[in-house]
Protein backbone atom coordinates (compact mmCIF):
# COMPACT_ATOMS: atom_id res chain seq x y z
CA UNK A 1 13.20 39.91 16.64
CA UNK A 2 13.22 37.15 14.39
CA UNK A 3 9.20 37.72 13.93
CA UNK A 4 9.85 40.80 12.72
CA UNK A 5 12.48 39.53 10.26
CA UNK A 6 10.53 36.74 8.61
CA UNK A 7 7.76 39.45 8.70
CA UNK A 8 9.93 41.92 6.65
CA UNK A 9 11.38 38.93 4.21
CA UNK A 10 7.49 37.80 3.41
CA UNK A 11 6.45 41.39 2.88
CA UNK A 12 9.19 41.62 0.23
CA UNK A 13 8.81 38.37 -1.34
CA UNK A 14 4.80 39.03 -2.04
CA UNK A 15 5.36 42.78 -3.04
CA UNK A 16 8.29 41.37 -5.66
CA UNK A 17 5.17 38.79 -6.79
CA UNK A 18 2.79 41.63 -6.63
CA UNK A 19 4.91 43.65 -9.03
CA UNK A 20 5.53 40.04 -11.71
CA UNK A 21 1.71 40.06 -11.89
CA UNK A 22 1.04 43.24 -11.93
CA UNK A 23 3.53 43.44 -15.34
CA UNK A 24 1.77 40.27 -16.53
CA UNK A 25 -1.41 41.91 -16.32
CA UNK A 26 -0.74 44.65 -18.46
CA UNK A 27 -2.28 44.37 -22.16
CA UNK A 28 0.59 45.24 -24.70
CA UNK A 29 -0.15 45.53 -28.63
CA UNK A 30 3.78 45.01 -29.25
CA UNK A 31 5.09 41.38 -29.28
CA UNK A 32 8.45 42.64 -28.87
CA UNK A 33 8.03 46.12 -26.84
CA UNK A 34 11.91 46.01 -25.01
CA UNK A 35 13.65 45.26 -28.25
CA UNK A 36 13.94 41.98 -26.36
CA UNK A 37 13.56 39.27 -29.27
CA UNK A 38 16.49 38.09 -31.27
CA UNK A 39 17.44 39.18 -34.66
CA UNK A 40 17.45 37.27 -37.65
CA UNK A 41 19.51 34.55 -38.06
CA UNK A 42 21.48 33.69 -41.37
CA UNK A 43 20.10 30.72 -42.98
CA UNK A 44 20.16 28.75 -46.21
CA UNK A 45 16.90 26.88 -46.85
CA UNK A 46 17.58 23.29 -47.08
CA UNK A 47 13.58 22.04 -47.43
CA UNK A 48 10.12 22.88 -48.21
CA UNK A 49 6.61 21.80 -47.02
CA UNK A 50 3.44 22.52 -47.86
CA UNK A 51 0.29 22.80 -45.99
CA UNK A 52 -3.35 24.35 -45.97
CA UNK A 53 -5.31 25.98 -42.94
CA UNK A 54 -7.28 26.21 -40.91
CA UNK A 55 -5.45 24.65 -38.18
CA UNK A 56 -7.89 22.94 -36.26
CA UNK A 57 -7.54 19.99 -33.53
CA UNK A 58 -3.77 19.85 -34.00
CA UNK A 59 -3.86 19.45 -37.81
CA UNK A 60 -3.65 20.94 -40.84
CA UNK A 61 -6.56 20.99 -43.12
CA UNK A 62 -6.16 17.61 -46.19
CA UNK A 63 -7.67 17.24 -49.42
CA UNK A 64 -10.48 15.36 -48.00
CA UNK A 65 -11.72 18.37 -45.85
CA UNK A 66 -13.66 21.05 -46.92
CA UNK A 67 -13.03 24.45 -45.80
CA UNK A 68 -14.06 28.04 -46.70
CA UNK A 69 -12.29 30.23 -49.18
CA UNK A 70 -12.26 32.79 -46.82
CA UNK A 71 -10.73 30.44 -44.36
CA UNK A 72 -8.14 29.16 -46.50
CA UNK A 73 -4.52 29.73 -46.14
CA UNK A 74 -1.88 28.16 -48.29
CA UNK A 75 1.08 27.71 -45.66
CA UNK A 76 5.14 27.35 -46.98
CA UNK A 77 7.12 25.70 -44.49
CA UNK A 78 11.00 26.83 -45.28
CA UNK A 79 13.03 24.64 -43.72
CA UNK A 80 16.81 26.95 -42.59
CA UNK A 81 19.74 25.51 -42.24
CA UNK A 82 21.39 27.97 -39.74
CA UNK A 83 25.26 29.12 -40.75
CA UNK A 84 27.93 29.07 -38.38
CA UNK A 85 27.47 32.32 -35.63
CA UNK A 86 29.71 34.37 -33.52
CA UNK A 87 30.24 31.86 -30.04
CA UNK A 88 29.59 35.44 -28.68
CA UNK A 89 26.90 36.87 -30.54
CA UNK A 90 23.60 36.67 -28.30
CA UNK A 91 25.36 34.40 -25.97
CA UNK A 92 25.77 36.50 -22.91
CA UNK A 93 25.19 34.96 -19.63
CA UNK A 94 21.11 35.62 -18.32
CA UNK A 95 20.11 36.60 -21.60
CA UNK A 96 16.32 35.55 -21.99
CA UNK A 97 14.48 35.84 -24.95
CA UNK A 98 10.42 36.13 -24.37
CA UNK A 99 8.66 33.10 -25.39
CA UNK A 100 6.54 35.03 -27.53
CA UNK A 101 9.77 36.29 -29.71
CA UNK A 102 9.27 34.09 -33.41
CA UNK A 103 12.24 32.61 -34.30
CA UNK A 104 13.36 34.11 -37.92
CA UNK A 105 16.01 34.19 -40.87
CA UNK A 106 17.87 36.03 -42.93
CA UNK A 107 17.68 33.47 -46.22
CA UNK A 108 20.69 33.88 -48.37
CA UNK A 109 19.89 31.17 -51.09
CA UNK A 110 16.86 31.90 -52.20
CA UNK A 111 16.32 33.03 -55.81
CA UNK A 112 12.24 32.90 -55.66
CA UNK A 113 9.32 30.68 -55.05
CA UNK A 114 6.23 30.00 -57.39
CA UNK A 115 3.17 28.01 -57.21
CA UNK A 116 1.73 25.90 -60.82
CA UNK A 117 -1.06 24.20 -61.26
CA UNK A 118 -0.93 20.19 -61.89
CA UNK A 119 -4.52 20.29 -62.98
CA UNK A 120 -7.06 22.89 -64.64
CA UNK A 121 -8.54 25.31 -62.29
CA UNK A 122 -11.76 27.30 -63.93
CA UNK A 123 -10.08 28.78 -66.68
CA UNK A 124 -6.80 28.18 -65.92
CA UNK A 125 -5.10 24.97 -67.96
CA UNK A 126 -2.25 22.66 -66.01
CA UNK A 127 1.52 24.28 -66.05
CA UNK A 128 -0.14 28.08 -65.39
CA UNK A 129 1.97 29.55 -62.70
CA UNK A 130 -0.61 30.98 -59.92
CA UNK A 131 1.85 32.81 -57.61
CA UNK A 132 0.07 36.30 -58.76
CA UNK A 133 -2.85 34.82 -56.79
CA UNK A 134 -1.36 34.14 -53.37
CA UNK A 135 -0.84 37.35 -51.25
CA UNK A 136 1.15 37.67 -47.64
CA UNK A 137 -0.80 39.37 -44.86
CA UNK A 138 1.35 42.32 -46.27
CA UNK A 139 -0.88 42.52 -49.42
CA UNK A 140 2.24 41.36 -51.22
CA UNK A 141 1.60 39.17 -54.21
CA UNK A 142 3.96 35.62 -53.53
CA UNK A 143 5.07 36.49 -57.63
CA UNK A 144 6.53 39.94 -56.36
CA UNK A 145 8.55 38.65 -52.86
CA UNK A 146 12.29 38.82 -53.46
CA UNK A 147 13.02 39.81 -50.08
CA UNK A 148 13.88 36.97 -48.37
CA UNK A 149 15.18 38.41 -45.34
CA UNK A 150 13.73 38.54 -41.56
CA UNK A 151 11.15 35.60 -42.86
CA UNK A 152 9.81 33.48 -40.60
CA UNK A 153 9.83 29.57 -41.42
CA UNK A 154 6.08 29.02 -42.06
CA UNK A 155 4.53 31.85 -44.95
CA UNK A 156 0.82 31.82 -45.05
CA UNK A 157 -0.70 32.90 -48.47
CA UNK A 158 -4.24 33.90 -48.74
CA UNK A 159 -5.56 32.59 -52.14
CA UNK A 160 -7.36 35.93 -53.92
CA UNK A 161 -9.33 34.49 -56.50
CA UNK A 162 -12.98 33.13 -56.32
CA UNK A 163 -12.98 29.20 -58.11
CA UNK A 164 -15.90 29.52 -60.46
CA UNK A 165 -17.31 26.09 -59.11
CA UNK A 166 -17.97 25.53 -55.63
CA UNK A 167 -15.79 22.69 -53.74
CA UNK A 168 -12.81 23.02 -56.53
CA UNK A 169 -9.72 22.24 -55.11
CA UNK A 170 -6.39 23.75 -56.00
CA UNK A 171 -3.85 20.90 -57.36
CA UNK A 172 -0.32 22.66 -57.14
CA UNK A 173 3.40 22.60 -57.31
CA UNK A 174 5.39 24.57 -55.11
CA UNK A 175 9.07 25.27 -56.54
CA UNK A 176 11.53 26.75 -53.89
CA UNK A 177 14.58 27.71 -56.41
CA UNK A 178 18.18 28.41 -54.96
CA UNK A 179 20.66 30.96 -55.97
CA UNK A 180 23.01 27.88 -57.66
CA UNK A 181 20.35 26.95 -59.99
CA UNK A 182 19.01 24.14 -58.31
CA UNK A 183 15.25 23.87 -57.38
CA UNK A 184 13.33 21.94 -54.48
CA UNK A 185 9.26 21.23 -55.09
CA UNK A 186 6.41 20.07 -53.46
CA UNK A 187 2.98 18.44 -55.00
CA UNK A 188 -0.16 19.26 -52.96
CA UNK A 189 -3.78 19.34 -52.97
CA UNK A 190 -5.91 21.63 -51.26
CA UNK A 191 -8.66 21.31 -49.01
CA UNK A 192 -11.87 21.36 -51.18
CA UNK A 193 -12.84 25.03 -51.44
CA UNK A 194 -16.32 25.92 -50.41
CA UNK A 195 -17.59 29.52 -52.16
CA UNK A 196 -20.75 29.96 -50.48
């Protein structure tokens, strides 16, 4: 009798497994297709980095690298400060979020963002504000985002304009500016742009 038992308790236990792999296994396009992922959370952005892909071997491309233009990505790091949130809101006991859910934030303090140029590029003399040449995988130029809601913390640009000299390297100033008038900003250098 208890054979039969143990026999019964292993059948369920491997069909239950069969089933978890047999979920894992199946290819879905949607990162979030159970509405399972949190929503935004309210944020003020306290902090800004800057950094250029590719990501490759666990770093961010440097100034001394060389990478192709069509490789490039100018990366914003936001850094949120998360406001106080309802002790109930999201809170409820066995809630899992899947790991592939992105954490992101609803940004109520920020007024805009820009990119300059510390140094001539081609044509373009030092001071010229370049955020009309940075697009989000939207197609939106970085010049036209005022939506600052449901962002993510890291904002990768794709630079759309071809350097008229091959290995020219953007030399930039990223200004974050806040809703009270204040501004944060970053110097970089980019990785040294190979055309062709």
């Amino acid at each position: 009798m208890s054979n039969k038992k143990a026999h019964t308790t292993m059948a369920l236990v491997f069909g239950y497994m069969g089933l978890l792999i047999f979920g894992s296994c199946l290819s879905e396009t949607n990162p979030d297709p159970y509405n399972q992922c949190p929503g935004p959370r309210m944020a003020d952005a306290k902090g800004l980095n800057v950094f250029h892909a590719p990501y490759t071997d666990n770093h961010y491309s440097t100034f001394e690298d060389t990478v192709l233009l069509e490789d490039y990505i100018f990366v914003l790091e936001i850094t949120p400060e998360v406001l106080k949130e309802s002790f109930l809101k999201n809170s409820l006991p066995g809630q899992a979020y899947a790991l592939s859910c992105l954490e992101s934030y609803n940004f109520r303090n920020i007024s805009n963002l820009s990119v300059t140029l510390t140094a001539p590029f081609g044509d373009l003399p030092t001071g010229t504000d370049i955020s009309y040449l940075f697009e989000n995988y939207n197609k939106e130029m970085l010049s036209k985002i005022r939506d600052f809601n449901n962002l993510e913390p890291y904002l990768g640009l794709y630079f759309k304009s071809v350097p008229k000299e091959n290995f020219s390297q953007l030399k930039t100033r990223t200004y974050l500016f806040l809703k009270n008038g204040t501004q944060i900003w970053v110097d970089s250098t980019s990785p040294h742009l190979k055309t062709n």
